[in-house]
Protein backbone atom coordinates (compact mmCIF):
# COMPACT_ATOMS: atom_id res chain seq x y z
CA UNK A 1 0.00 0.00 0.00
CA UNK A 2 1.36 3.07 -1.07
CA UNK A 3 -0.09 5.25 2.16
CA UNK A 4 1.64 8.63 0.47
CA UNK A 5 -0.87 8.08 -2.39
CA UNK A 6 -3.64 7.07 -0.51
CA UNK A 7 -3.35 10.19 1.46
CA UNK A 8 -3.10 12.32 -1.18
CA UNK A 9 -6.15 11.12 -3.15
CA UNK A 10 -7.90 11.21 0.80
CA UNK A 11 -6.94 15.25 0.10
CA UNK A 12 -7.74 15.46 -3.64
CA UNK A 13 -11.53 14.40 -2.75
CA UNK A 14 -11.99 16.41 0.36
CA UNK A 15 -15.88 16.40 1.56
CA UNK A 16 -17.54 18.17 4.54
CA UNK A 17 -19.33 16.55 7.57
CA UNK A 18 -22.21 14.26 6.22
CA UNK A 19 -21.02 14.46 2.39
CA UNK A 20 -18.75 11.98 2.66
CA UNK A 21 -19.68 9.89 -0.20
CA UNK A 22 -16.50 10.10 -2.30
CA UNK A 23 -14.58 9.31 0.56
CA UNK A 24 -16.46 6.20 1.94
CA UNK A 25 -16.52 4.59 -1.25
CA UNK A 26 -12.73 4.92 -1.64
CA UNK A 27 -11.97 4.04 1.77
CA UNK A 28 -13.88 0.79 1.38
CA UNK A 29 -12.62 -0.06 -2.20
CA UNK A 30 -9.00 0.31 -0.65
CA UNK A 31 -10.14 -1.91 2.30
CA UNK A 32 -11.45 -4.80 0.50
CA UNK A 33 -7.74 -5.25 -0.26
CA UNK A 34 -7.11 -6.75 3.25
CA UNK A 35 -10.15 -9.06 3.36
CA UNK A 36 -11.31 -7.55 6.53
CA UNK A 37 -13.82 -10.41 7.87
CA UNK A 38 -16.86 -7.79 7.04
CA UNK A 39 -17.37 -4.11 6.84
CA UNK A 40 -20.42 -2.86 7.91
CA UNK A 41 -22.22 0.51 6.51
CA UNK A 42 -24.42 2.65 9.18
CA UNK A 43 -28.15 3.73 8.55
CA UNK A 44 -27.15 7.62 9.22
CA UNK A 45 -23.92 9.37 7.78
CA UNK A 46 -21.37 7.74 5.40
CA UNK A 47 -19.53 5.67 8.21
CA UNK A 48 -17.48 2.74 7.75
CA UNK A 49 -16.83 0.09 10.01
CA UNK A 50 -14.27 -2.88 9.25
CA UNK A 51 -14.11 -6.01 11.56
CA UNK A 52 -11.13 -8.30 11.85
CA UNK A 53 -12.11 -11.37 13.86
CA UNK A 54 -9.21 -13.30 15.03
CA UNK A 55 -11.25 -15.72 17.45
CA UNK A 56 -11.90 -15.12 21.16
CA UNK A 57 -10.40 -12.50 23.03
CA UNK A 58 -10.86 -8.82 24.03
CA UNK A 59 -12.30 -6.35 21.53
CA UNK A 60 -10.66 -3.00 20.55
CA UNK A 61 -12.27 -0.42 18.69
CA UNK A 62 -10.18 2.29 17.22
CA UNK A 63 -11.52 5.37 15.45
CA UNK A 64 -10.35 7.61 12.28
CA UNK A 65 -12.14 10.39 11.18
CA UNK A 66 -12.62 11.09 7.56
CA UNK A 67 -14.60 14.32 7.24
CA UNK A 68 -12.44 17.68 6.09
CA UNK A 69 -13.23 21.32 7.27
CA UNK A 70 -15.18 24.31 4.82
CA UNK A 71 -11.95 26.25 4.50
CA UNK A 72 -10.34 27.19 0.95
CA UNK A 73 -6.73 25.73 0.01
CA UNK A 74 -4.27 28.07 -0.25
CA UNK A 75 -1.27 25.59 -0.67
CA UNK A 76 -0.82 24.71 -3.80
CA UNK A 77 -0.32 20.88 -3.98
CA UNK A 78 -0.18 18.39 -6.83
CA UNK A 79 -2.88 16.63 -4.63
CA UNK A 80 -4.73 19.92 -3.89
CA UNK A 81 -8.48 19.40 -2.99
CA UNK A 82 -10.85 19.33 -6.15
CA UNK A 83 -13.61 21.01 -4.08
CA UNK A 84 -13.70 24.84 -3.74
CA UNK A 85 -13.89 25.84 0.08
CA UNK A 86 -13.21 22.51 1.06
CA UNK A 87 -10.24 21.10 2.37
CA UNK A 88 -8.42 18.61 4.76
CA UNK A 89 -7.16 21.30 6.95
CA UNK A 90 -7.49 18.86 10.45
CA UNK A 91 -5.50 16.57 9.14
CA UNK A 92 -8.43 13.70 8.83
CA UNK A 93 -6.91 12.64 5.30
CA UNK A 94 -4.08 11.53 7.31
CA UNK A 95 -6.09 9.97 10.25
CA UNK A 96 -8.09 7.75 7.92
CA UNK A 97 -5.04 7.04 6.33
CA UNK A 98 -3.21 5.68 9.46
CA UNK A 99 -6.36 2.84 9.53
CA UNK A 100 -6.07 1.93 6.29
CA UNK A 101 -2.22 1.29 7.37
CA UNK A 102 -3.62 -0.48 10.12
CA UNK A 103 -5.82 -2.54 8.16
CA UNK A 104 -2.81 -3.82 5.89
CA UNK A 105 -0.86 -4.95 9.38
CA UNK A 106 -3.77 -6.83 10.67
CA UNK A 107 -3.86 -8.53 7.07
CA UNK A 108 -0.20 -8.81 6.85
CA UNK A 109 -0.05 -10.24 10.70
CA UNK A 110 -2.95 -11.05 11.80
CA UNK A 111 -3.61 -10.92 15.82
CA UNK A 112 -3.74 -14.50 17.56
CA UNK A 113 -6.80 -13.69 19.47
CA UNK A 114 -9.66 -11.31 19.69
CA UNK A 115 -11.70 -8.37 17.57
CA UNK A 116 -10.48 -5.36 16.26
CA UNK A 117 -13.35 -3.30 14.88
CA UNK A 118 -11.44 0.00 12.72
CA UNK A 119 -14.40 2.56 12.80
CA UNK A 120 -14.19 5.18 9.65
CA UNK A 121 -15.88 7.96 11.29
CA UNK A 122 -17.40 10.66 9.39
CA UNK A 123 -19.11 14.17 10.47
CA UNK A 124 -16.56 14.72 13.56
CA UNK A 125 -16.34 17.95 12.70
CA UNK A 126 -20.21 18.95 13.40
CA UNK A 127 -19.96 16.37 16.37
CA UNK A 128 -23.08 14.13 14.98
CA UNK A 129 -20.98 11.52 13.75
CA UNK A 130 -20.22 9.66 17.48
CA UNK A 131 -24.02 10.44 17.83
CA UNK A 132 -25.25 8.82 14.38
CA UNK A 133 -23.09 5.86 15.29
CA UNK A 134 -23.57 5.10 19.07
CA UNK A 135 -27.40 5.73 18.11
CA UNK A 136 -27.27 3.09 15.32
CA UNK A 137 -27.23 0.19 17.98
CA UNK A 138 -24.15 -1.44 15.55
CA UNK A 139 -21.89 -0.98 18.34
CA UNK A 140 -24.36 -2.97 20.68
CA UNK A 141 -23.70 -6.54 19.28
CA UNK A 142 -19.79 -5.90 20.35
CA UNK A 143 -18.43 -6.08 23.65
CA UNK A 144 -16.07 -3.41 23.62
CA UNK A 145 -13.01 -3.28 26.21
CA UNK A 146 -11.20 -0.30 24.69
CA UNK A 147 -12.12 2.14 22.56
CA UNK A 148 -8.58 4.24 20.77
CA UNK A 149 -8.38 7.30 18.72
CA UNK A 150 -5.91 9.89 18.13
CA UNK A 151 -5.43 13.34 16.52
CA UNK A 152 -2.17 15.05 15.03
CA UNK A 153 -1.12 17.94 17.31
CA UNK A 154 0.60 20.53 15.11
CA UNK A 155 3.61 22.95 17.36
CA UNK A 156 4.74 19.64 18.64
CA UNK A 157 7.98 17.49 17.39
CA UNK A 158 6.87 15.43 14.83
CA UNK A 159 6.13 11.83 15.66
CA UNK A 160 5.95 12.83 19.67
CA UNK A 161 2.75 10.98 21.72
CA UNK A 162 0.67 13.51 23.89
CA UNK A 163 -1.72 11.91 26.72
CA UNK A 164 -2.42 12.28 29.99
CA UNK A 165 -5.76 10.72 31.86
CA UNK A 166 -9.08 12.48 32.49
CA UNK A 167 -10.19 15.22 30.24
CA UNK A 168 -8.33 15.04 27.42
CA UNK A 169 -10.03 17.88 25.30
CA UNK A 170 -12.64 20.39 26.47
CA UNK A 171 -16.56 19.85 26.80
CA UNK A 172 -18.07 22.35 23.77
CA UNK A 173 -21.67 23.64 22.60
CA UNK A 174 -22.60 25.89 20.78
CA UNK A 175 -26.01 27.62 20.89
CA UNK A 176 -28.56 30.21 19.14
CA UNK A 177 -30.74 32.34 20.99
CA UNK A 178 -33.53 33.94 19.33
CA UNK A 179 -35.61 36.30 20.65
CA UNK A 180 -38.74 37.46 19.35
CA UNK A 181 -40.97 40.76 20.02
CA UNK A 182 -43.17 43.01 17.78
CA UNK A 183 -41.97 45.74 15.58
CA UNK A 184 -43.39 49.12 15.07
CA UNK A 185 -43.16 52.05 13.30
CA UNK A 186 -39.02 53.56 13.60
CA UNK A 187 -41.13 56.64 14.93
CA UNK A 188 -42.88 54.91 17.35
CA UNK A 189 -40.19 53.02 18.90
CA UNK A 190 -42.14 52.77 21.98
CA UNK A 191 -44.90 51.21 20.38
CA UNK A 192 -42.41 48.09 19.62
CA UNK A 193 -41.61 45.09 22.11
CA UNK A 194 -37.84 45.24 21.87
CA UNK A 195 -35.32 41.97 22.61
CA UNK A 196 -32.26 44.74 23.21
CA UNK A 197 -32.62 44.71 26.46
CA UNK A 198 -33.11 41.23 27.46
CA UNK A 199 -30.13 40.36 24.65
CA UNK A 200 -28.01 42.64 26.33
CA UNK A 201 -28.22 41.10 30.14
CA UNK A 202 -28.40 37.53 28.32
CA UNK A 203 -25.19 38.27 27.24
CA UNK A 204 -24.23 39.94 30.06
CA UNK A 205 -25.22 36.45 32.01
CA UNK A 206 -23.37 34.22 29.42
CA UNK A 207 -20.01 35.74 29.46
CA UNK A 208 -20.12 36.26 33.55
CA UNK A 209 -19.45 32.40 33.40
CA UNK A 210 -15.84 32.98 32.06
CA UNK A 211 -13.53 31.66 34.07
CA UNK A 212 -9.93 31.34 32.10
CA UNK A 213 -7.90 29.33 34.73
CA UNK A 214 -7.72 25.72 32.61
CA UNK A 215 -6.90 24.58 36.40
CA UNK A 216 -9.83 24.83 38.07
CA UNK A 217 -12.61 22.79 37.75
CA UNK A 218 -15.29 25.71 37.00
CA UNK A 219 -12.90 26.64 33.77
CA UNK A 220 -14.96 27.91 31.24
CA UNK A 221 -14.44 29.82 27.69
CA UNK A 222 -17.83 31.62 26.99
CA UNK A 223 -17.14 33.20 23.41
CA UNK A 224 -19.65 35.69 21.83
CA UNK A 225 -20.10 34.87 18.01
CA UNK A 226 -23.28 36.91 16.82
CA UNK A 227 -24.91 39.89 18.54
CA UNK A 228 -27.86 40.74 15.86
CA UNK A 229 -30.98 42.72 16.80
CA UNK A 230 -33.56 44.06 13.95
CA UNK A 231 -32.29 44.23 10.77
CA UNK A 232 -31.54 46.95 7.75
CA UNK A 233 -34.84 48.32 8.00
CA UNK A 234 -34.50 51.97 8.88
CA UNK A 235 -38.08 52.36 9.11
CA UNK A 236 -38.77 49.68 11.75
CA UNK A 237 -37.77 49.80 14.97
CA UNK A 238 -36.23 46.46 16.30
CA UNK A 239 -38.86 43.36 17.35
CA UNK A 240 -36.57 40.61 16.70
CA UNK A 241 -33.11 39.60 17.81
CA UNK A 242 -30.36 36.39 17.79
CA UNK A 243 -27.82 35.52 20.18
CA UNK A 244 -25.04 32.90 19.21
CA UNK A 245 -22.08 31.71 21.44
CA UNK A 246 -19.98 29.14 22.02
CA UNK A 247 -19.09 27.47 25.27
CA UNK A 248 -16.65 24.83 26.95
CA UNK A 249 -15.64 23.74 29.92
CA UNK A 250 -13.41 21.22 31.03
CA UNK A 251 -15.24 18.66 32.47
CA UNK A 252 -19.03 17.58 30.92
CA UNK A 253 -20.75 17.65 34.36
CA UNK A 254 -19.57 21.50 34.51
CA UNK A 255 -21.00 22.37 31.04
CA UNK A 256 -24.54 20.25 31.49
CA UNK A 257 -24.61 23.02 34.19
CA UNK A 258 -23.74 26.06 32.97
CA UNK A 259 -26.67 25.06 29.90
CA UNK A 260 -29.45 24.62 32.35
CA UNK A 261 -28.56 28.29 33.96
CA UNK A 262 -28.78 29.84 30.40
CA UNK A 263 -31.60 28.37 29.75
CA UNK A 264 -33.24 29.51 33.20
CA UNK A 265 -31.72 33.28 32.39
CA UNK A 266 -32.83 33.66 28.74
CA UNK A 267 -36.46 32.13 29.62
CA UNK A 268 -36.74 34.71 33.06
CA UNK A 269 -35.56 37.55 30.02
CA UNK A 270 -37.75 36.49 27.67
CA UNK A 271 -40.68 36.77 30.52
CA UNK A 272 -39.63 39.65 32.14
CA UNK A 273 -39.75 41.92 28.64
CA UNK A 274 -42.84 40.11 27.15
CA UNK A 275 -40.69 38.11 24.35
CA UNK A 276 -41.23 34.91 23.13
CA UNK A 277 -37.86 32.86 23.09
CA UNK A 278 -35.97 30.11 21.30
CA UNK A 279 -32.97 28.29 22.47
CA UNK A 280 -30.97 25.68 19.89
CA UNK A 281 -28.32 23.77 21.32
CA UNK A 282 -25.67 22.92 18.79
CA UNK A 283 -22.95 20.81 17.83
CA UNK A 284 -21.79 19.22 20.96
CA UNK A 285 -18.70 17.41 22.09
CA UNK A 286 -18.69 15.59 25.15
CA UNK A 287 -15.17 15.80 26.83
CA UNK A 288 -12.70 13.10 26.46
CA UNK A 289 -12.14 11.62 29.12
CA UNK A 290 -8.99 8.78 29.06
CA UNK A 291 -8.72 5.96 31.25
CA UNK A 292 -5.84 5.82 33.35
CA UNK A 293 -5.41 2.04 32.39
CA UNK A 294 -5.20 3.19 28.24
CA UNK A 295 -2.96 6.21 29.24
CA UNK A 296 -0.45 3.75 30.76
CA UNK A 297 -0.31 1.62 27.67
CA UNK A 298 -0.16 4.19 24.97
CA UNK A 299 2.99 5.64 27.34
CA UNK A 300 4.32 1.86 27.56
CA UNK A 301 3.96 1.51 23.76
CA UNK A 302 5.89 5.31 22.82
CA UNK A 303 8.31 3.74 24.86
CA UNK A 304 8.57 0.74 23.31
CA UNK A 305 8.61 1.92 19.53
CA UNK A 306 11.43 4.82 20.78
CA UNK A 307 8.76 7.71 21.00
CA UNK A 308 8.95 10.46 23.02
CA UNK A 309 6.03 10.98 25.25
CA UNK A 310 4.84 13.88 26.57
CA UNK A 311 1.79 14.00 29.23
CA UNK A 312 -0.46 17.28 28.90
CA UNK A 313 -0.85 19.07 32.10
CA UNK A 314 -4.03 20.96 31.04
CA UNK A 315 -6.87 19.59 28.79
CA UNK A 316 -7.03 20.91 24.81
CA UNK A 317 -9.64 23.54 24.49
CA UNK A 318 -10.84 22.43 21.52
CA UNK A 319 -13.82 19.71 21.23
CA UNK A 320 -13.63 15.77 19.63
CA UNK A 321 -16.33 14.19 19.32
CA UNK A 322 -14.68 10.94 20.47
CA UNK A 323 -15.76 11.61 23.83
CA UNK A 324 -18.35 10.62 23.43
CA UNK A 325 -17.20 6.93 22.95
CA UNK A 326 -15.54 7.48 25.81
CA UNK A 327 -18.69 7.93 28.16
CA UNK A 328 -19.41 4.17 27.06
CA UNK A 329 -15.88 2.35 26.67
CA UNK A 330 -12.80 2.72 28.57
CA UNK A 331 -10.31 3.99 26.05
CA UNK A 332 -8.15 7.33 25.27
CA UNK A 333 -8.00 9.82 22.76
CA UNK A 334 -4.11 10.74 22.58
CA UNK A 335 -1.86 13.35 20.25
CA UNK A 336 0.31 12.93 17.47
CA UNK A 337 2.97 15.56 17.05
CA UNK A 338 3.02 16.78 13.70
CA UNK A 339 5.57 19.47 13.80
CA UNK A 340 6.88 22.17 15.32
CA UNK A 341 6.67 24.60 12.48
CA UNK A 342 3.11 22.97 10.87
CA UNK A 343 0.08 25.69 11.11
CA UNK A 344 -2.30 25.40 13.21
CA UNK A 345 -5.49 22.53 12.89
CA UNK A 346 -7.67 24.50 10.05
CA UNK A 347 -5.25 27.14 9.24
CA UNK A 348 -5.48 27.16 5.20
CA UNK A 349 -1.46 26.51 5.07
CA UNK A 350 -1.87 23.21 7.07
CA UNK A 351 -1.08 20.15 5.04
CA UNK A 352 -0.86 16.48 7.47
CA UNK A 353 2.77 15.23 7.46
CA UNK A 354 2.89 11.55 5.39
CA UNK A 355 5.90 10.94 7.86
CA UNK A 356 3.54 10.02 10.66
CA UNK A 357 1.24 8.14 9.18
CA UNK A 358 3.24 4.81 9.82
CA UNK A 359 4.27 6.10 13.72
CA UNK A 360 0.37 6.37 14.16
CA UNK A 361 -0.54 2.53 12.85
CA UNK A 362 2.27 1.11 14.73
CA UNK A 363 1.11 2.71 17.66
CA UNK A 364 -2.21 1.76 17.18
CA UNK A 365 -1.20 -1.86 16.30
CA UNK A 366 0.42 -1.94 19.40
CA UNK A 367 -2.27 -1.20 21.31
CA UNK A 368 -4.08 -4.32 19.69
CA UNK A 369 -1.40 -6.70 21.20
């Protein structure tokens, strides 16, 4: 397997969360190649999900996500993506790439015992894909002891292992709040039932609940994204107004919280200045949270295969929606340094190094023994 050219073409046909058509179909034509014992397609979402059953024994499950971001590509790449405004720019071409690797070890040398299910996750990016799985019931005729996934880290040295147990990345939602009044005449603005107000203490409310220390246990990045009220009518005083902002918190207990008192707030608003109210919770990541057990083998494995490992003090703030595997299977979502000088994860300069692609399935193969 040439994993260079499989990554490349990965980039070439680059497809947002749910559209992974392309993808899937390529990722199971290059599978079939190591006579996995079935692969298995999911009633929601474009997710693949290859089984290698090498008799009794534990079952691992490990993850790659296969879904790229809606940013343009600057770079200019013989392997540039075909699709304008969409581009592998978290570095899933690579991560998909790294099970296919896997696939061809298991083929090449096969386990003596046990399951090994590689799951081909799409729509990680929206965080619907754990969702559309773990709500398929697939998962349910496995017995899964450990559940594996990793993500390339760019700013570290390439090839380095990042872990550490508990929260491995942040709790996120986002959210829209709309409010909704009665216009009136620009005039007459008295006349209207304005949502300024009540937007304006909402928000207040919201971004009281920043709290910036990633060491306590209340941390918590509120971030405004939208402030709207009315619209370009300069004849109509404002009756209508949207809130949007995005939240996380280190730990998912702490965020399930900090929900249920916006919710309280913008409903006691909404009362309080005769406005009817909407609230739309969107696009959630549960934490990860990593056993201690799968912590201490991926650090026993770096140091087998020579890696350096690095443990995170502090949780990334960023969400993956792998966590949400982990709130049913012990397991760990752990980094993959992929350079000190590579751009940030959806910068349009980033471009997944092919060097780690075999560090990542010998790790992972590892993990299997």
């Amino acid at each position: 397997m040439d994993c260079k050219e499989i990554r490349h073409q990965l980039h070439r046909i680059a497809e947002p969360s749910n559209e992974e058509i392309k993808t899937s179909a390529f990722i199971c034509k290059q599978l079939e190649e190591f006579e996995p014992t079935r692969i298995l397609t999911f009633p929601k979402g474009h997710h693949l999900l290859a089984e290698y059953d090498f008799g009794a024994g534990k079952t691992v499950l490990i993850r790659g996500d296969m879904d790229a971001v809606r940013v343009n590509e600057t770079l200019v790449l013989p392997y540039s993506s075909e699709n304008e405004n969409i581009s592998h720019k978290c570095g899933h071409d690579g991560h998909s790439t790294i099970l296919l690797r896997l696939a061809e070890m298991l083929y090449e040398k096969p386990l003596s015992s046990g399951k090994v299910l590689l799951l081909f996750q799409g729509a990680e990016e929206t965080g619907e894909g754990a969702r559309q799985i773990l709500d398929s019931g697939i998962l349910n005729a496995y017995s899964i002891d450990r559940a594996y996934a990793l993500h390339n880290i760019p700013g570290e040295e390439l090839g380095t292992i990042i872990c550490k147990p508990g929260s491995f990345t942040c709790s996120v939602v986002s959210c829209d709040i709309v409010l909704t009044g009665k216009t009136a005449h620009a005039a007459e603005p008295w006349n209207a039932v304005s949502p300024f107000n009540a937007a304006q203490r909402i928000t207040d409310f919201v971004l009281s609940r920043n709290q910036r220390d990633v060491q306590r246990d209340d941390f918590c990045v509120a971030t405004l994204i939208e402030f709207r009220v009315g619209s370009q009518a300069y004849g109509v005083a404002a009756g209508d107004g949207v809130l949007r902002f995005t939240i996380r918190a280190r730990e998912d207990a702490h965020l399930q919280q900090i929900i249920s008192e916006i919710e309280t707030k913008v409903k006691a608003e909404a009362a309080n200045e005769n406005l009817q109210c909407e609230i739309r919770w969107l696009e959630y990541f549960a934490a990860a949270n990593n056993a201690e057990e799968a912590v201490n083998a991926i650090e026993e494995y770096a140091d087998n295969l020579n890696l350096t490992y690095q443990e995170k003090p502090i949780p990334f703030f960023w969400g993956e929606d792998f966590g949400l595997f982990t709130q049913h299977y012990p397991g760990a979502l752990f980094g993959l340094g992929s350079g000190t000088t590579q751009p940030p994860l959806h910068h349009p300069d980033f471009d997944f190094p092919d060097e780690i692609v075999e560090i990542g399935a010998r790790m992972f193969y590892k993990l299997l023994q």
